[in-house]
N, C-alpha and C. Protein backbone atom coordinates (compact mmCIF):
# COMPACT_ATOMS: atom_id res chain seq x y z
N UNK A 1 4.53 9.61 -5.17
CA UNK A 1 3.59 8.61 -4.73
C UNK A 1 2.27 9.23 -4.26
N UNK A 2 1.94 10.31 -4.13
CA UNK A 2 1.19 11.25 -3.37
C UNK A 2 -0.38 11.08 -4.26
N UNK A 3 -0.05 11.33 -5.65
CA UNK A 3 -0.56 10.80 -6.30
C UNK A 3 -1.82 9.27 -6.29
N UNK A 4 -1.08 8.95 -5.75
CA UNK A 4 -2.26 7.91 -5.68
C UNK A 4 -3.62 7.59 -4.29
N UNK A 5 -3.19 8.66 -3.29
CA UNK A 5 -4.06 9.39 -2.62
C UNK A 5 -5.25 9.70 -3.69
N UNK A 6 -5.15 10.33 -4.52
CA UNK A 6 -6.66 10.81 -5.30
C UNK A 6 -7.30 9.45 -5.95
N UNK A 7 -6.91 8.23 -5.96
CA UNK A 7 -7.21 7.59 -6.85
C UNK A 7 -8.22 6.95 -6.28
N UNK A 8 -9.19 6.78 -7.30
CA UNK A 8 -10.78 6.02 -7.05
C UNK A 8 -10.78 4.86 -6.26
N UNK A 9 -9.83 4.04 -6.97
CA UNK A 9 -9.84 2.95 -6.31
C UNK A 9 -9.19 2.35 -5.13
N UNK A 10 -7.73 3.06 -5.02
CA UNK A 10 -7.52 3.31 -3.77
C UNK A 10 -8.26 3.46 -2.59
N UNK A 11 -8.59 4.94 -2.93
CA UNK A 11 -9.72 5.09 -1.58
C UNK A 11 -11.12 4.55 -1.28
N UNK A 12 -11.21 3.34 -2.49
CA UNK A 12 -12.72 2.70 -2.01
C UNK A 12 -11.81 1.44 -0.84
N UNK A 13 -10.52 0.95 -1.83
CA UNK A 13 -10.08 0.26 -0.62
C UNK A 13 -9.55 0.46 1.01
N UNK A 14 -9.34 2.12 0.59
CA UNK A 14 -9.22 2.66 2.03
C UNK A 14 -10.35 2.99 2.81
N UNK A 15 -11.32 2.75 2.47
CA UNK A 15 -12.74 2.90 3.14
C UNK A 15 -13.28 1.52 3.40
N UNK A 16 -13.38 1.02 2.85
CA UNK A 16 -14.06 0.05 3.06
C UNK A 16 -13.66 -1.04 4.09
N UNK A 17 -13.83 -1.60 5.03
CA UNK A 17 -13.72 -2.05 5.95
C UNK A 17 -13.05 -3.49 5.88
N UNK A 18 -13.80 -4.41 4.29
CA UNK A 18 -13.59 -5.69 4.45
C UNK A 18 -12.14 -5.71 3.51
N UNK A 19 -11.87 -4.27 3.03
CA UNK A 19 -10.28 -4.53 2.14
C UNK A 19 -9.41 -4.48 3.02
N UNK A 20 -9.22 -5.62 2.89
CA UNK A 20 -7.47 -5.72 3.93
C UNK A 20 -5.87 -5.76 2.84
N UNK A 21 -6.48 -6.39 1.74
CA UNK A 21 -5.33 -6.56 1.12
C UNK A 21 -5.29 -5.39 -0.46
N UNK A 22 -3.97 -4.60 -0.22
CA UNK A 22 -4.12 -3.89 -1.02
C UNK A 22 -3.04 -4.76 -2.23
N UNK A 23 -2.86 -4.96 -3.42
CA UNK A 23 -1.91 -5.77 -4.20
C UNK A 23 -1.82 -4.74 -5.64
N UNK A 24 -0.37 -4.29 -5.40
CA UNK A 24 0.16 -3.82 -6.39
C UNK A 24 1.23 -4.60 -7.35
N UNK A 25 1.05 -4.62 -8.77
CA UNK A 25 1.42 -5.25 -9.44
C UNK A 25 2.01 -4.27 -10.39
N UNK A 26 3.14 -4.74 -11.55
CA UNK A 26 3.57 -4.48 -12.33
C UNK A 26 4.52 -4.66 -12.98
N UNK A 27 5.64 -4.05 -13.90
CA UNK A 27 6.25 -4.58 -15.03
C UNK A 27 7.61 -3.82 -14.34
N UNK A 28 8.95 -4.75 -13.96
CA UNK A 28 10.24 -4.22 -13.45
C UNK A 28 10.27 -2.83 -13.75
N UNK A 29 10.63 -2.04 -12.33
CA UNK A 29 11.31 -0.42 -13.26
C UNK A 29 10.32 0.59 -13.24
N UNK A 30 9.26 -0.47 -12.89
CA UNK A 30 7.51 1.17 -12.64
C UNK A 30 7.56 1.60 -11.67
N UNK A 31 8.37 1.28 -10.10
CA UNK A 31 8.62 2.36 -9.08
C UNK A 31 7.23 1.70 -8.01
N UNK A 32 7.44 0.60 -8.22
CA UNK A 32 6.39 -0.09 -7.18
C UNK A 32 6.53 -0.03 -5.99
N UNK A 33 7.90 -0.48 -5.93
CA UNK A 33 8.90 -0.05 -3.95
C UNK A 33 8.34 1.12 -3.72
N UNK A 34 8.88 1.93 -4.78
CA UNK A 34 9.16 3.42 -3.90
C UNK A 34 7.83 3.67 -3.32
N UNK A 35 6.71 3.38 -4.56
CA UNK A 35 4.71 4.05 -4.46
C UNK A 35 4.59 3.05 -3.31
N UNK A 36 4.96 1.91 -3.01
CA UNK A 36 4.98 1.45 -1.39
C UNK A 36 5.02 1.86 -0.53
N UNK A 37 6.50 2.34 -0.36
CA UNK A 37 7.30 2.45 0.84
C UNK A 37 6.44 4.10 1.14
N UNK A 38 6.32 5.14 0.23
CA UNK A 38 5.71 5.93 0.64
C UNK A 38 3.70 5.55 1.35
N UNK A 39 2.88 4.91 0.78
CA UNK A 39 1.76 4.40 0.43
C UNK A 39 2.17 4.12 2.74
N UNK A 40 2.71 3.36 2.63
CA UNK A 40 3.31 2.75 4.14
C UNK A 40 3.37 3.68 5.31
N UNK A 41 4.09 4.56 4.82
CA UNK A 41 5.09 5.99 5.66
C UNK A 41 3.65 6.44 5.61
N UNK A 42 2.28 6.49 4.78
CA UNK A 42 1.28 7.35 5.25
C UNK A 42 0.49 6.69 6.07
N UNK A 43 0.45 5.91 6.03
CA UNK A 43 -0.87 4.78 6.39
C UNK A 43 -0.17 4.11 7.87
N UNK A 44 0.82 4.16 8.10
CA UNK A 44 1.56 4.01 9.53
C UNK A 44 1.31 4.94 10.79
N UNK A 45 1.50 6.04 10.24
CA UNK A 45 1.26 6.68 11.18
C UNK A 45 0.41 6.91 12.11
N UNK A 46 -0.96 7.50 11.21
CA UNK A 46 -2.22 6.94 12.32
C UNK A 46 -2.38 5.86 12.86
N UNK A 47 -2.41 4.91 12.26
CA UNK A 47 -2.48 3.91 12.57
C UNK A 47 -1.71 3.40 14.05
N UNK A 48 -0.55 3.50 13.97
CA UNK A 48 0.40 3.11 15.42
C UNK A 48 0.33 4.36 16.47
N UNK A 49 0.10 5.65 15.81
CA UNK A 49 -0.19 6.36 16.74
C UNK A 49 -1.77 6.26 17.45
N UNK A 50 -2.51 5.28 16.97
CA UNK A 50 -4.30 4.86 17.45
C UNK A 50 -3.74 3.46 18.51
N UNK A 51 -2.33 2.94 18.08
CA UNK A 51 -2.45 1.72 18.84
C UNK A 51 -2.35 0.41 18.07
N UNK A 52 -2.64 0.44 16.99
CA UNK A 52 -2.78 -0.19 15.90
C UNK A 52 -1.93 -0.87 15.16
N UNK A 53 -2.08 -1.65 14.16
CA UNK A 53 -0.60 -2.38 13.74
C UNK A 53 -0.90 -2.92 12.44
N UNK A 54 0.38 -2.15 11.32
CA UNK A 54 -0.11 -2.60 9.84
C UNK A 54 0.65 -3.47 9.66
N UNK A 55 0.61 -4.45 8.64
CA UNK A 55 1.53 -5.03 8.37
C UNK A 55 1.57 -5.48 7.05
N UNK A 56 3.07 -5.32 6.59
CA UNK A 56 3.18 -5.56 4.74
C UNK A 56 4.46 -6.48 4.55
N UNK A 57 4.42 -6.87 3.26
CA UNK A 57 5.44 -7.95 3.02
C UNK A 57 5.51 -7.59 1.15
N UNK A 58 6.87 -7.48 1.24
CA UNK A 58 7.19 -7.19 -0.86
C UNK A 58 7.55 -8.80 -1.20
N UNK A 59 6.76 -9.30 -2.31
CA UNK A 59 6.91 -10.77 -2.69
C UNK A 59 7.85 -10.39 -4.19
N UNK A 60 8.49 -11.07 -4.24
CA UNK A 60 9.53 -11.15 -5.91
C UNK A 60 8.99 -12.41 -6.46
N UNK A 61 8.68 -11.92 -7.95
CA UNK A 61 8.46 -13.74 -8.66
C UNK A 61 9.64 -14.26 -9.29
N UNK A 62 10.46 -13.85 -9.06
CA UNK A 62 11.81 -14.35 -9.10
C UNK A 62 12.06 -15.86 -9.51
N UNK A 63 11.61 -16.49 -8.49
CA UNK A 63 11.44 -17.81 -8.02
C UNK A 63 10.50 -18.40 -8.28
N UNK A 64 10.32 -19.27 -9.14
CA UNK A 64 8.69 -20.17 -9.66
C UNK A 64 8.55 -21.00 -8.15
């Protein structure tokens, strides 16, 4: 997942002040959880160690 640390667009959304919502999409089986759950484990830390508080939610389209 580390990987996506370098990515352009990532880090314009990690800079930029008015991106709150980051939305990852894709096709069953591309490892979206996992590039999450890590993406999370980085972005937590400072954050709660400043005082701070992230918050995320995994949606399934499962269900129309």
């Amino acid at each position: 997942y580390r990987w996506v640390f370098d990515n352009p667009d990532f880090n314009r959304w990690r800079q930029l002040a008015e991106s709150r919502l980051l939305w990852i999409k894709g096709d069953p089986g591309k490892g979206k959880t996992m590039l999450l759950c890590g993406i999370i484990n980085e972005l937590e830390r400072p954050i709660t160690v400043n005082g701070g508080n992230l918050a995320y939610f995994f949606c399934q389209a499962a269900d129309s």
